[in-house]
N, C-alpha and C. Protein backbone atom coordinates (compact mmCIF):
# COMPACT_ATOMS: atom_id res chain seq x y z
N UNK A 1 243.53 143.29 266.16
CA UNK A 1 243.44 143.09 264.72
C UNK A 1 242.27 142.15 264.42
N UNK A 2 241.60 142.86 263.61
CA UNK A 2 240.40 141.67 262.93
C UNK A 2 240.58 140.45 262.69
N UNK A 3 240.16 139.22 262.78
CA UNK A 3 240.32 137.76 262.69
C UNK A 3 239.46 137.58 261.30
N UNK A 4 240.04 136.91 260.31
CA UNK A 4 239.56 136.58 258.64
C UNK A 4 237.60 136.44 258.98
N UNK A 5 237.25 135.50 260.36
CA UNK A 5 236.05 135.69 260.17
C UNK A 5 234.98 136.57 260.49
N UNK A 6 235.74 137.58 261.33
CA UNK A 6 235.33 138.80 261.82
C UNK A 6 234.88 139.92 260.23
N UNK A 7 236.00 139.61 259.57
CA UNK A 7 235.68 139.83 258.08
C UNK A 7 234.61 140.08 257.18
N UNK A 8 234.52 138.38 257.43
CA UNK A 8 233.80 137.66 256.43
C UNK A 8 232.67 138.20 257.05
N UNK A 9 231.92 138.17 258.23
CA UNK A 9 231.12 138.21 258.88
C UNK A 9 230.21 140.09 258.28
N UNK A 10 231.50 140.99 258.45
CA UNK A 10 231.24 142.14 257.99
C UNK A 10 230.03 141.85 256.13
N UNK A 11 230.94 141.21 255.58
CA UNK A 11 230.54 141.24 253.93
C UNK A 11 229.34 140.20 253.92
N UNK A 12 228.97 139.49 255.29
CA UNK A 12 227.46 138.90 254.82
C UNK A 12 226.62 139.38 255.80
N UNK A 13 226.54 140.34 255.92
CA UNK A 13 225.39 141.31 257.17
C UNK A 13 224.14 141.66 256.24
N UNK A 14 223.90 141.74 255.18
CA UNK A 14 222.91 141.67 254.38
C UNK A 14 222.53 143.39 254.78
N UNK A 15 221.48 143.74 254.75
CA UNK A 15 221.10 145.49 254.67
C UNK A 15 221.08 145.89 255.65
N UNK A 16 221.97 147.31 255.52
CA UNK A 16 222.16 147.91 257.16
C UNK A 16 221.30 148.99 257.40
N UNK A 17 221.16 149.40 258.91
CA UNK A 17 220.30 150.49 258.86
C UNK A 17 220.88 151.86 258.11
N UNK A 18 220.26 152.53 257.46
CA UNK A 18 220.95 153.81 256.99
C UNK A 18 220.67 154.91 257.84
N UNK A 19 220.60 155.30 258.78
CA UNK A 19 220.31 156.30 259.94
C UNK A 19 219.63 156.08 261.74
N UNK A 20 219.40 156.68 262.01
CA UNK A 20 219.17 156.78 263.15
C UNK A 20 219.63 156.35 264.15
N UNK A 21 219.55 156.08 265.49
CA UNK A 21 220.14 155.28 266.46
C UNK A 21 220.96 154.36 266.18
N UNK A 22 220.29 153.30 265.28
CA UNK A 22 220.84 152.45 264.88
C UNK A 22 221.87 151.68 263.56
N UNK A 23 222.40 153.30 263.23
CA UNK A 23 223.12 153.57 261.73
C UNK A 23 223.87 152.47 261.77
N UNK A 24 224.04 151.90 260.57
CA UNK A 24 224.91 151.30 260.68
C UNK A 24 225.20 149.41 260.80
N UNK A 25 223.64 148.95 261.56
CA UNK A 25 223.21 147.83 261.95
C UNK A 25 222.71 147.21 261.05
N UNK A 26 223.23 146.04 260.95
CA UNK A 26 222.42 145.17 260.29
C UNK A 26 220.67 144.73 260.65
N UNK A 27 219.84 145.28 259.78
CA UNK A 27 218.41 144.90 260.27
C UNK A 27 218.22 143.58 260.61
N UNK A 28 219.50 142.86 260.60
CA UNK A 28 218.91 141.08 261.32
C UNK A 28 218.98 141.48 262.72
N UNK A 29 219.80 142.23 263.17
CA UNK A 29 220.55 142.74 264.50
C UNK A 29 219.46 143.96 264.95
N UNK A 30 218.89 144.09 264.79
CA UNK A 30 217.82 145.28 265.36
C UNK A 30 217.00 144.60 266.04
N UNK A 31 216.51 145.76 267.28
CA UNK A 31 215.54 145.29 268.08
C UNK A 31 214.18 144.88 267.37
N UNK A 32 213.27 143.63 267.97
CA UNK A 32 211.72 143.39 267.24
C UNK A 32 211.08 145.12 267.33
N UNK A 33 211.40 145.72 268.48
CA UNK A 33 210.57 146.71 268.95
C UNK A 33 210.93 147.88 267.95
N UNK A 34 212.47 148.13 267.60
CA UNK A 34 212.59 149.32 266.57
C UNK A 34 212.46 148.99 265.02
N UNK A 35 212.67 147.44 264.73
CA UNK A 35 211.75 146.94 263.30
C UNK A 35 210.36 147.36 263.11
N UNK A 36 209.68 147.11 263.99
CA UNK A 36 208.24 146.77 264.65
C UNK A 36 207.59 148.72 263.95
N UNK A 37 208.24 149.39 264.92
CA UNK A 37 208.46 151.02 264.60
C UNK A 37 208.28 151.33 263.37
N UNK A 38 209.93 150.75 262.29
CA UNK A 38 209.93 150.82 261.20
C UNK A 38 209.19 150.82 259.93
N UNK A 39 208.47 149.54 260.31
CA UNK A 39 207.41 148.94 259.38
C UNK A 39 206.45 149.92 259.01
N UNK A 40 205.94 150.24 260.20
CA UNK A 40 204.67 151.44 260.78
C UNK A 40 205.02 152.49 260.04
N UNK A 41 205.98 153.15 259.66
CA UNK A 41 206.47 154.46 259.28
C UNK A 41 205.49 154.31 257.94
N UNK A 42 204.96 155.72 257.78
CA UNK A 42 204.38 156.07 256.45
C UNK A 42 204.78 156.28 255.81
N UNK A 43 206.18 157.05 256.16
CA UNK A 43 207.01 157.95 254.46
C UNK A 43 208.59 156.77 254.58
N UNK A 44 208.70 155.68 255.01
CA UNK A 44 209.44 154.57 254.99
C UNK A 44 209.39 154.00 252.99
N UNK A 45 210.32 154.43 252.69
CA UNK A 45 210.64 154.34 251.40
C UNK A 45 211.31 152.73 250.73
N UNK A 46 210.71 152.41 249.21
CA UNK A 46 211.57 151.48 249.34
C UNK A 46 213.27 151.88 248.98
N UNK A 47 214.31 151.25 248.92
CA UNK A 47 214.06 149.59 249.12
C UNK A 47 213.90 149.03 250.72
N UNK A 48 214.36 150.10 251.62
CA UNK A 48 214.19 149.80 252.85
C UNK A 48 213.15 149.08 253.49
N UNK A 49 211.83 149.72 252.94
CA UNK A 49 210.50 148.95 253.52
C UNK A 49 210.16 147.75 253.19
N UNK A 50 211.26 147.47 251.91
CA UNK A 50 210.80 145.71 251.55
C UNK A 50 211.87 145.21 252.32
N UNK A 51 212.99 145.84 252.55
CA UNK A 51 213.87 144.46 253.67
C UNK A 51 213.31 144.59 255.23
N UNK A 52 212.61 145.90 255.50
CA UNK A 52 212.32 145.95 256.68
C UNK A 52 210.88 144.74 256.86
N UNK A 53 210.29 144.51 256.01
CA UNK A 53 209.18 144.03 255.70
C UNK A 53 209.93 142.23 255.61
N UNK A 54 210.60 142.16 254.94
CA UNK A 54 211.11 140.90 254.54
C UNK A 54 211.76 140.14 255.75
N UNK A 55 212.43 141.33 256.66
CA UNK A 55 212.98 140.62 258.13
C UNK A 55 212.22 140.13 258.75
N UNK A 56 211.29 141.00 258.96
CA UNK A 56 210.00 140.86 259.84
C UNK A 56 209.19 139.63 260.05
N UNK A 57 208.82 139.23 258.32
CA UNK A 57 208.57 137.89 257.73
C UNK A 57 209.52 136.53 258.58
N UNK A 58 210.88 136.98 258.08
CA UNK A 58 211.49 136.22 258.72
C UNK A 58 211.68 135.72 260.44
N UNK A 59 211.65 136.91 260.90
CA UNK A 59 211.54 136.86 262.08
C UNK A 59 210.24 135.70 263.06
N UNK A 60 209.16 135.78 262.06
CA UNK A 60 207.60 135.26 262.35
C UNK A 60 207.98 133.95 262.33
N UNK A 61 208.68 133.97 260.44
CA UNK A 61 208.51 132.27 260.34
C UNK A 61 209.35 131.30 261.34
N UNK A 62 210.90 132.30 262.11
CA UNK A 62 211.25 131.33 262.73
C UNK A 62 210.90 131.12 263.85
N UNK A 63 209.67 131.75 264.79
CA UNK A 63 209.07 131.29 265.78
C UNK A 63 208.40 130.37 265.77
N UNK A 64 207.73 129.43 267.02
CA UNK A 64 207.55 128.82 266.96
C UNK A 64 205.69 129.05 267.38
N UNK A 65 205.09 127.99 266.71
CA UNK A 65 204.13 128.50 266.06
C UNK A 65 202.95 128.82 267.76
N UNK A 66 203.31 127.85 268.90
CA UNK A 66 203.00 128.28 270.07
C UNK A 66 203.03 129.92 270.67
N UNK A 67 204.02 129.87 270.22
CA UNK A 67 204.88 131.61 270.91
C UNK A 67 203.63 132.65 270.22
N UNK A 68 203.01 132.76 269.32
CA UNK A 68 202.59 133.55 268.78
C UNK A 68 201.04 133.53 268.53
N UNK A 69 200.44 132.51 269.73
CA UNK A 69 199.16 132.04 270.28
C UNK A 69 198.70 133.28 271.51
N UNK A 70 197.57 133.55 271.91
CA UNK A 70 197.24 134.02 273.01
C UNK A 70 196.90 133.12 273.99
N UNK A 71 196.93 133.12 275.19
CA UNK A 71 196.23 132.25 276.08
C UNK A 71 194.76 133.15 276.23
N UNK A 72 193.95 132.04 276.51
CA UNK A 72 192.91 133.20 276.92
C UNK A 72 192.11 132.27 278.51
């Protein structure tokens, strides 16, 4: 049986994927690599392409600003 925060947890997943492999998923919960995919898509419609776009964002800002340096 579900636990109240197992619940709660359901009703703040924010936008889920609407198809493919990953129906169903919350785009916080998706791989960088099948976001990454997403973005790229040409016929990627909104509103999808602005949360797919908006995770993405998110994803950047919470790295750390090293991680996303090259060595050369």
């Amino acid at each position: 049986m579900p636990t109240l925060q197992d619940e709660l947890k359901k009703l703040n997943t924010g936008p889920l994927m609407p198809f493919g492999k990953f129906k169903g998923t919350p785009l916080a919960d998706l791989p960088d690599e099948y976001l990454l995919w997403l973005g790229c898509l040409d016929d990627l419609r909104q509103p999808l392409l602005g949360h797919v776009l908006r995770e993405m964002g998110r994803r950047l800002s919470e790295r750390p600003a090293a991680e996303g340096m090259v060595q050369s």
